[in-house]
PDB file of N, CA and C in Angstrom:
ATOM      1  N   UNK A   1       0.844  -1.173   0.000  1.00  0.00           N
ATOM      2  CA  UNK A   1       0.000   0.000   0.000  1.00  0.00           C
ATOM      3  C   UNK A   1       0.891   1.238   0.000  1.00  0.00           C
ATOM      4  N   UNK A   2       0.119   1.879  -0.887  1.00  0.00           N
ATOM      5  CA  UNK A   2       1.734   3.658  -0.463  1.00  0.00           C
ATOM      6  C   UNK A   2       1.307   4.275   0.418  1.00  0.00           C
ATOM      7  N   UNK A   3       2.440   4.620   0.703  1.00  0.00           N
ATOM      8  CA  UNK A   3       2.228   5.586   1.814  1.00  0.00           C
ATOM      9  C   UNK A   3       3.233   7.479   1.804  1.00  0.00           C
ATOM     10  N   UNK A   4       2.159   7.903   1.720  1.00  0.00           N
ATOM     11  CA  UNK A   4       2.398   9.421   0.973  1.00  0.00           C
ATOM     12  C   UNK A   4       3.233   9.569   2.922  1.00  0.00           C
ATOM     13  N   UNK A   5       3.411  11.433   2.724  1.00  0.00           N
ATOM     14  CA  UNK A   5       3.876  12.146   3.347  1.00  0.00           C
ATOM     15  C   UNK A   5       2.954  13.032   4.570  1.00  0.00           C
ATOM     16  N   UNK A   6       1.632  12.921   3.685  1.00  0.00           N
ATOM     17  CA  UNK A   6       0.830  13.361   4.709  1.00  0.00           C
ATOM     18  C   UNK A   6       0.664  12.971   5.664  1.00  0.00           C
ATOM     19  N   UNK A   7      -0.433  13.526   6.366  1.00  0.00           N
ATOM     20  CA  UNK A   7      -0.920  13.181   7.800  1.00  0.00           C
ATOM     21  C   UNK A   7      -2.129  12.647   7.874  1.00  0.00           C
ATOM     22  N   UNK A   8      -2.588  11.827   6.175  1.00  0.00           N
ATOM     23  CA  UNK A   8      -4.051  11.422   6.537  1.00  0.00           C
ATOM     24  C   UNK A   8      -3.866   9.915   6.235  1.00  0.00           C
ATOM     25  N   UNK A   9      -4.659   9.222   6.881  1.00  0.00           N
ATOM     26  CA  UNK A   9      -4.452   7.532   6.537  1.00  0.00           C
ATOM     27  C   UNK A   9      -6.049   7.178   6.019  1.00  0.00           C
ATOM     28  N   UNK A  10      -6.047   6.860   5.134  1.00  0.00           N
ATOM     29  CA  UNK A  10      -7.291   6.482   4.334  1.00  0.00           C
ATOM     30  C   UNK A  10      -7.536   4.864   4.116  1.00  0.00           C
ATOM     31  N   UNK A  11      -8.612   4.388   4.888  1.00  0.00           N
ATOM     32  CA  UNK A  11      -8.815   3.114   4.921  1.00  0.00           C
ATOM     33  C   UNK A  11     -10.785   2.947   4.603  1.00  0.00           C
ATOM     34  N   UNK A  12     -10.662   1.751   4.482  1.00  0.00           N
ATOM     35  CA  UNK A  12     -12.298   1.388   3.941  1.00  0.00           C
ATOM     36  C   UNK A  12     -12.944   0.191   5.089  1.00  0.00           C
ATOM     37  N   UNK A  13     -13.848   0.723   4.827  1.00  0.00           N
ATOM     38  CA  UNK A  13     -14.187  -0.598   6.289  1.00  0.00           C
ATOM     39  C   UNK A  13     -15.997  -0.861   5.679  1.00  0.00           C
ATOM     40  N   UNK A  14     -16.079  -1.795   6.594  1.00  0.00           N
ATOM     41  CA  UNK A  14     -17.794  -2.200   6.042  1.00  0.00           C
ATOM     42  C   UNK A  14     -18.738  -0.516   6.788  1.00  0.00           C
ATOM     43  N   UNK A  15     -19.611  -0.351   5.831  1.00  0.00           N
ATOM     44  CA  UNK A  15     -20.606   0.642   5.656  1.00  0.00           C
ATOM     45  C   UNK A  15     -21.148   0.642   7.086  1.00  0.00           C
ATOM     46  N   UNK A  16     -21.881  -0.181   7.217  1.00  0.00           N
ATOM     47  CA  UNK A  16     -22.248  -0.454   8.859  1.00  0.00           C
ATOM     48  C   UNK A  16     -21.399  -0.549   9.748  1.00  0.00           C
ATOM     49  N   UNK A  17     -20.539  -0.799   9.905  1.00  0.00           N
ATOM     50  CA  UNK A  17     -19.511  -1.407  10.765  1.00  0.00           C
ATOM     51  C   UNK A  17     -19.306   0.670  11.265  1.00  0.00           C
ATOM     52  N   UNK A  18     -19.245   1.474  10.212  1.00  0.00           N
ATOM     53  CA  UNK A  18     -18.576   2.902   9.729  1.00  0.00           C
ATOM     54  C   UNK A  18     -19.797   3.407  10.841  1.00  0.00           C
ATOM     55  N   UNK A  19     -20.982   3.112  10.480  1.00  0.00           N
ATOM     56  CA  UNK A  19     -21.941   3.970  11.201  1.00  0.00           C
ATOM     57  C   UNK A  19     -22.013   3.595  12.480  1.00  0.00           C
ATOM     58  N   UNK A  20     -21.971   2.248  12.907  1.00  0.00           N
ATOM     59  CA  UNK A  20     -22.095   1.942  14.137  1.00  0.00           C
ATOM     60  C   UNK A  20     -20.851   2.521  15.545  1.00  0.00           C
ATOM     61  N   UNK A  21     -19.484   2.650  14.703  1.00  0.00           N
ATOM     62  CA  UNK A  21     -18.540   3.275  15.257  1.00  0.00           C
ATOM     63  C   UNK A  21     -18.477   4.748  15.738  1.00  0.00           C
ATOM     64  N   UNK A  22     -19.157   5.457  14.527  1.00  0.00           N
ATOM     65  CA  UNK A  22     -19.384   7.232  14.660  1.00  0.00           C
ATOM     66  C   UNK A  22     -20.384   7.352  15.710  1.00  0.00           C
ATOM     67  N   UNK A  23     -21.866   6.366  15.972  1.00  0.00           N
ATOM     68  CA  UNK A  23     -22.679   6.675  16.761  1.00  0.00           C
ATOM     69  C   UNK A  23     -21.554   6.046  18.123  1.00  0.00           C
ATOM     70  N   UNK A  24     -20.891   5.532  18.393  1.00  0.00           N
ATOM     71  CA  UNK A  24     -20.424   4.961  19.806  1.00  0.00           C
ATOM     72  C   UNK A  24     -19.742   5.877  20.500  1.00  0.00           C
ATOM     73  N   UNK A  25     -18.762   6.227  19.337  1.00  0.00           N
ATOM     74  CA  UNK A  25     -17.469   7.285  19.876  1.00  0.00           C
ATOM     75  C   UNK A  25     -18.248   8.589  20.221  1.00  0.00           C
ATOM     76  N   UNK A  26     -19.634   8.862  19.180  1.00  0.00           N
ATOM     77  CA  UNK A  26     -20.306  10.099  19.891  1.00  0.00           C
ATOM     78  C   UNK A  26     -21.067  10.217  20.673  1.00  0.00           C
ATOM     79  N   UNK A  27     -21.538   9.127  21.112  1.00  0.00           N
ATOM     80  CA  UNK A  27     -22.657   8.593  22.823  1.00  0.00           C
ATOM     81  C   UNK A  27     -20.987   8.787  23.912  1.00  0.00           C
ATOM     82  N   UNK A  28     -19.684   8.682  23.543  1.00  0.00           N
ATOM     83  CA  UNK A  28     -18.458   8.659  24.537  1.00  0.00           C
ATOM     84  C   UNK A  28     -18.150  10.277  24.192  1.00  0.00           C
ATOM     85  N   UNK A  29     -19.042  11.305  23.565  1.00  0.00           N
ATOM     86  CA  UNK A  29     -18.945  12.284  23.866  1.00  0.00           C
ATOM     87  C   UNK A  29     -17.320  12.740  22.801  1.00  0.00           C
ATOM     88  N   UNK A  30     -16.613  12.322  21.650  1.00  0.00           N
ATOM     89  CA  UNK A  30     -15.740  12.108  21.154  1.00  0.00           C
ATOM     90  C   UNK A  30     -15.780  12.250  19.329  1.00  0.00           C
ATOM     91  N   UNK A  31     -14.788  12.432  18.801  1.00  0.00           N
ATOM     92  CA  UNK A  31     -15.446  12.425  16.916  1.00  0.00           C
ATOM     93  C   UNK A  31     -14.131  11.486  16.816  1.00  0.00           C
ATOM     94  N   UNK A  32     -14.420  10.889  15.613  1.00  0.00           N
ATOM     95  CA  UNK A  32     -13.900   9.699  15.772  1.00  0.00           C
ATOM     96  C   UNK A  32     -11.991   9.850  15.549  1.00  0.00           C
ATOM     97  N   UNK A  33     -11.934  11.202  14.804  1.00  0.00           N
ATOM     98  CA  UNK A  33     -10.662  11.184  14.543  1.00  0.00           C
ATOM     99  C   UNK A  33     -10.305  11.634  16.611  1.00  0.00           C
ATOM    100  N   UNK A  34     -10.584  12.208  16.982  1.00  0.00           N
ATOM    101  CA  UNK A  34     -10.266  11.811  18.979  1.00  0.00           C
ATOM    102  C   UNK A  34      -9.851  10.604  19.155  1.00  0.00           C
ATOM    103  N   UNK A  35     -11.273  10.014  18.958  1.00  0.00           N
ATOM    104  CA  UNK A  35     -11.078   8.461  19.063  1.00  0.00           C
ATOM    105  C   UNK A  35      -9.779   7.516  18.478  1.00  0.00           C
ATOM    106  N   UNK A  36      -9.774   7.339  17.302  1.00  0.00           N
ATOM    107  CA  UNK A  36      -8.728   6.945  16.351  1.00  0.00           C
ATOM    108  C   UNK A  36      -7.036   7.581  16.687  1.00  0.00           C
ATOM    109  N   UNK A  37      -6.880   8.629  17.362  1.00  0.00           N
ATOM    110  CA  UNK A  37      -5.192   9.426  17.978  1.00  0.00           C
ATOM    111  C   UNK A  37      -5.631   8.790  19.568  1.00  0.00           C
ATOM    112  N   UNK A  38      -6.144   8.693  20.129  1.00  0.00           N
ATOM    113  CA  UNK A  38      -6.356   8.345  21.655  1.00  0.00           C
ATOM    114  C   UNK A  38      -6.111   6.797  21.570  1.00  0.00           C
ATOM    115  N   UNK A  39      -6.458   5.635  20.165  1.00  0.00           N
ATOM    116  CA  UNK A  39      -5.823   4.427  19.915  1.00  0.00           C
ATOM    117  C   UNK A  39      -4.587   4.380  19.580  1.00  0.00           C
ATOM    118  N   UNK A  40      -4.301   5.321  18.870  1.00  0.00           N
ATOM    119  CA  UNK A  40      -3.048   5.413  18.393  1.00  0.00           C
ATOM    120  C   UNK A  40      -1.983   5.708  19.419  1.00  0.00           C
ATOM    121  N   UNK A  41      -2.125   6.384  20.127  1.00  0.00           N
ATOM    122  CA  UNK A  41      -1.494   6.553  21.475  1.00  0.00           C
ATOM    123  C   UNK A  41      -1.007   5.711  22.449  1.00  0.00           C
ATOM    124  N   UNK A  42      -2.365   5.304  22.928  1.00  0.00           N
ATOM    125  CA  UNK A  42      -2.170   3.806  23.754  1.00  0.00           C
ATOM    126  C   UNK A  42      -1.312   2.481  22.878  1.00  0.00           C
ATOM    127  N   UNK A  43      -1.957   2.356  21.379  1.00  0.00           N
ATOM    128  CA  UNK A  43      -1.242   1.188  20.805  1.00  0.00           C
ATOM    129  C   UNK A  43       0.606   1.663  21.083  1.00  0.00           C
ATOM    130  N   UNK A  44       0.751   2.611  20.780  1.00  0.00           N
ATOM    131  CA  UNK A  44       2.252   2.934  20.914  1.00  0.00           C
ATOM    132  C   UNK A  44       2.848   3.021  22.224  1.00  0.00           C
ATOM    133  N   UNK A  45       2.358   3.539  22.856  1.00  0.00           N
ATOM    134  CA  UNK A  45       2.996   3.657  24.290  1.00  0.00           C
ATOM    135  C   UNK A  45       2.754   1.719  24.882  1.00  0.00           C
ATOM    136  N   UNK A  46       1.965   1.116  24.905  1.00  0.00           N
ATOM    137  CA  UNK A  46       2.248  -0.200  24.837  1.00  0.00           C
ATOM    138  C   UNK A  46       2.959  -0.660  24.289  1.00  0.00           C
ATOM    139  N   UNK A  47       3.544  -0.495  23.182  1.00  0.00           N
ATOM    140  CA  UNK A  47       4.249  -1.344  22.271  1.00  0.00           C
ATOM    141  C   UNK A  47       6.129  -0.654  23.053  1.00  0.00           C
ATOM    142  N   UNK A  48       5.745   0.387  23.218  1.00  0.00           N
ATOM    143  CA  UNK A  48       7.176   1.098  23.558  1.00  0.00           C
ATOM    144  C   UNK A  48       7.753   0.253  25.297  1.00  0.00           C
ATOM    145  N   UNK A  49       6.568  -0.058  25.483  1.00  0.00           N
ATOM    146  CA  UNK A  49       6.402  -0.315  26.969  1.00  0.00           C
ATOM    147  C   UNK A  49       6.814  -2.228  26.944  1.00  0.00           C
ATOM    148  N   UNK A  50       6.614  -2.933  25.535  1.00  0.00           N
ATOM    149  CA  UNK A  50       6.792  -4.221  25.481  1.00  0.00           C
ATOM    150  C   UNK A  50       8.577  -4.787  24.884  1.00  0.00           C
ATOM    151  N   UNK A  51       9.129  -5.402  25.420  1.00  0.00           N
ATOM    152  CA  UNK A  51      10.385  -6.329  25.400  1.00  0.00           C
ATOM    153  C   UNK A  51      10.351  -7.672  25.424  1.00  0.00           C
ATOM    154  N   UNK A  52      10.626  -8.581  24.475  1.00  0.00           N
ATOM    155  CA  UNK A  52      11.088  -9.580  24.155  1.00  0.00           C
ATOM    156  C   UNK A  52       9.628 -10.438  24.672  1.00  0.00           C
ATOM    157  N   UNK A  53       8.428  -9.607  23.974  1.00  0.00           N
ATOM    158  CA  UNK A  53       7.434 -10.327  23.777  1.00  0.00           C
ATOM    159  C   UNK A  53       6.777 -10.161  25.005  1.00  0.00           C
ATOM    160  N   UNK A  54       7.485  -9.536  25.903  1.00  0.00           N
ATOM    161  CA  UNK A  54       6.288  -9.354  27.448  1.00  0.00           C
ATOM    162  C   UNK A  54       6.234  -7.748  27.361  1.00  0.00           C
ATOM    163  N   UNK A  55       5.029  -7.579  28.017  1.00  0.00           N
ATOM    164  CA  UNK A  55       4.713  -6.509  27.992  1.00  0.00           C
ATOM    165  C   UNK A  55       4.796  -5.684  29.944  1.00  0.00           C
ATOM    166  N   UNK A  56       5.086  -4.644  29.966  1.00  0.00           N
ATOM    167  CA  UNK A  56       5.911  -4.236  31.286  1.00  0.00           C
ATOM    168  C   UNK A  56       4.776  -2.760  31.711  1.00  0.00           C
ATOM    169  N   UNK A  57       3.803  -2.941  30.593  1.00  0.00           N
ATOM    170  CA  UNK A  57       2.668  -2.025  30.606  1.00  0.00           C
ATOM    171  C   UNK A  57       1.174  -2.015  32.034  1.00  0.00           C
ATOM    172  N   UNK A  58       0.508  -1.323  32.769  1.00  0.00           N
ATOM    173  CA  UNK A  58      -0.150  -1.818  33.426  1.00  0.00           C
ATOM    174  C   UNK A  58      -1.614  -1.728  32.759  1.00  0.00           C
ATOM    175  N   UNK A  59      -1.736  -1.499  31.718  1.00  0.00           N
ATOM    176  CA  UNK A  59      -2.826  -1.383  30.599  1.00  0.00           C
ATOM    177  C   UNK A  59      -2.640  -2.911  29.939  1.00  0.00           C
ATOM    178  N   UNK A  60      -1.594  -3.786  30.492  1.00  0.00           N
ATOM    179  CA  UNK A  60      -1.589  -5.049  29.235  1.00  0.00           C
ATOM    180  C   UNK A  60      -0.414  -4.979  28.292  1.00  0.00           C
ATOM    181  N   UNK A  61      -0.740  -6.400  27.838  1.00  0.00           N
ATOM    182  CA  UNK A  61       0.107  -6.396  26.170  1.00  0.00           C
ATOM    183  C   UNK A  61      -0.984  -5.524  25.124  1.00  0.00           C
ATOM    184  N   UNK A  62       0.507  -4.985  24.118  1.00  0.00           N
ATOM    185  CA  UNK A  62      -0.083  -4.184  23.148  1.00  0.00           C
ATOM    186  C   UNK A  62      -1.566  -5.659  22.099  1.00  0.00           C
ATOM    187  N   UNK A  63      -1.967  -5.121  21.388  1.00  0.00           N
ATOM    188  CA  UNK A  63      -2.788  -5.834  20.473  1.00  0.00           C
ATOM    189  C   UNK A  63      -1.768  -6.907  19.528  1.00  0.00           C
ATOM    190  N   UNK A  64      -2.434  -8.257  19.508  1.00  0.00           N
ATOM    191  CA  UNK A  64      -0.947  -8.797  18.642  1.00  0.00           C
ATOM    192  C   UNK A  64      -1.747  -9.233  17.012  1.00  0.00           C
ATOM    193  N   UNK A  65      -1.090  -9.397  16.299  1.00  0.00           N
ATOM    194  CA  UNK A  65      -2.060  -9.986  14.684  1.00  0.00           C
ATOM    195  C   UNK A  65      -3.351 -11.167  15.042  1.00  0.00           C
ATOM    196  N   UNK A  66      -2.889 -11.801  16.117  1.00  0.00           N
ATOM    197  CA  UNK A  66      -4.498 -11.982  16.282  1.00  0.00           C
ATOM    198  C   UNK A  66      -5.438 -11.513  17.327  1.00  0.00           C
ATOM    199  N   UNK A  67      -4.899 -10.764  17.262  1.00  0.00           N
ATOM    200  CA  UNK A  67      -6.188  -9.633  18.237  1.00  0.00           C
ATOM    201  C   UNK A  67      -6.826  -8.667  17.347  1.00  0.00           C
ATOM    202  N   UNK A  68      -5.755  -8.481  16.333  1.00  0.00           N
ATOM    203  CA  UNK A  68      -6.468  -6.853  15.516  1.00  0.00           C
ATOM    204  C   UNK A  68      -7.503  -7.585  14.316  1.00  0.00           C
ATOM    205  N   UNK A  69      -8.092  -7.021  13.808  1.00  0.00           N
ATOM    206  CA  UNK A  69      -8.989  -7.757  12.579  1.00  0.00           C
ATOM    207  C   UNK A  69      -8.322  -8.273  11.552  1.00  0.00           C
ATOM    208  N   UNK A  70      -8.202  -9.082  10.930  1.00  0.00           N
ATOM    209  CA  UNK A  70      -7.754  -9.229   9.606  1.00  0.00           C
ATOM    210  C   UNK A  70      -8.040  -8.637   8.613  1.00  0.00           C
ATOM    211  N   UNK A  71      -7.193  -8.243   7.626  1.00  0.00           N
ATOM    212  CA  UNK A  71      -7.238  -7.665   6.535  1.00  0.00           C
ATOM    213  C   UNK A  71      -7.115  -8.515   5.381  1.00  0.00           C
ATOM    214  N   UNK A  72      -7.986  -7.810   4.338  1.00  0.00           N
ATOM    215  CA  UNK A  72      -8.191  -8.156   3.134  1.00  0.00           C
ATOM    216  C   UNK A  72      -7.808  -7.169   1.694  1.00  0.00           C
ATOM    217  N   UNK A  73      -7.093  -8.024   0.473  1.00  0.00           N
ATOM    218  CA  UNK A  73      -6.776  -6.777  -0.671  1.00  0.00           C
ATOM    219  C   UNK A  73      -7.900  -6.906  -1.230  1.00  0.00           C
ATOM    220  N   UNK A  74      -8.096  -5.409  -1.794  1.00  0.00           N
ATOM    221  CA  UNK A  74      -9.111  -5.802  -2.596  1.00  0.00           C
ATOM    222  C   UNK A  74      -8.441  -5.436  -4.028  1.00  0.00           C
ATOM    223  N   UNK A  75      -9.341  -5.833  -5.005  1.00  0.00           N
ATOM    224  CA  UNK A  75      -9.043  -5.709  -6.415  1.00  0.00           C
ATOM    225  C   UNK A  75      -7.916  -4.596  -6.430  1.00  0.00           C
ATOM    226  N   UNK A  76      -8.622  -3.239  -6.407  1.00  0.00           N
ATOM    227  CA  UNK A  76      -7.148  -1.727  -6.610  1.00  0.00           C
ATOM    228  C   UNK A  76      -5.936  -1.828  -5.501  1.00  0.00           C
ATOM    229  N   UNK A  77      -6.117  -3.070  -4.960  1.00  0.00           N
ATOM    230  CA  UNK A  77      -4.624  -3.254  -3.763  1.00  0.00           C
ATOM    231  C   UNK A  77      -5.217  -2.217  -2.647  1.00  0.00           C
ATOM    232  N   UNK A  78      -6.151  -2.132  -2.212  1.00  0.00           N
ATOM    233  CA  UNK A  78      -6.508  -1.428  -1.048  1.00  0.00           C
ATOM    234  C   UNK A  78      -6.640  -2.334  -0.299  1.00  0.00           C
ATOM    235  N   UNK A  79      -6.461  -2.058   1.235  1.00  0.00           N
ATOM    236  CA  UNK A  79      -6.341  -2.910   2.333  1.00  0.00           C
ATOM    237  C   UNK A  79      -7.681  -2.692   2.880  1.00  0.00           C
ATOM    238  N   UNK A  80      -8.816  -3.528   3.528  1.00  0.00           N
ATOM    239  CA  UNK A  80      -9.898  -3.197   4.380  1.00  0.00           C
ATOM    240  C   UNK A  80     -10.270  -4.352   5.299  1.00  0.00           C
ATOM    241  N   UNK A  81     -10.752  -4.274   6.500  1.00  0.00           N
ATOM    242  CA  UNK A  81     -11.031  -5.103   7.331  1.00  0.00           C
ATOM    243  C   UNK A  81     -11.674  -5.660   7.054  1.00  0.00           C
ATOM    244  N   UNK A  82     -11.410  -7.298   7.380  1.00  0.00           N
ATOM    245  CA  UNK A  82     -11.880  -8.514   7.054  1.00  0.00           C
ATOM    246  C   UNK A  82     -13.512  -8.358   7.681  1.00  0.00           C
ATOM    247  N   UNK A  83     -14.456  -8.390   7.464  1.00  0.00           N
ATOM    248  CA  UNK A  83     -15.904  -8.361   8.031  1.00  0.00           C
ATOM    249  C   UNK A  83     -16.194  -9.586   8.999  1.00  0.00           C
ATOM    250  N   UNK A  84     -17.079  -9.703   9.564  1.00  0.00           N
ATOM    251  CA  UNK A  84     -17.378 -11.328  10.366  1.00  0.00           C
ATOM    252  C   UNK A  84     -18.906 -11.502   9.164  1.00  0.00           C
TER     253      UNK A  84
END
């Protein structure tokens, strides 16, 4: 996938999956790009916080490939979360 210079990350996700997320993060009083830097945060400071596979964090181990969703290419090589 490329990855430009900017500061925007553009991903596709299921339609519903999209609406059900915007109404959650805004019942938590939040817009989702809040939401989405407040993950981004924690995923990193966990990961900064993990050595030789243990994690030294009191939040936990960071998320590992099978914790996060799976991804799928689609036809134009775009990456989007695997649906259930």
């Amino acid at each position: 996938m490329a990855r430009g210079k900017s500061g925007r990350i553009v991903l596709e996700i299921n339609p519903s999956q999209k609406d059900e997320l915007h109404c959650a993060v805004r019942k938590d009083g939040l817009t989702l790009k809040d939401w989405f830097l407040g993950q981004v945060t924690q995923y990193l400071r966990n990961r900064s916080h993990t050595t030789l596979g243990k994690s030294f964090s009191s939040e936990g181990p960071a998320p590992s490939s099978t914790t996060v969703a799976p991804l799928l290419k689609t036809k134009n090589n775009r990456v989007k979360a695997k649906s259930k």
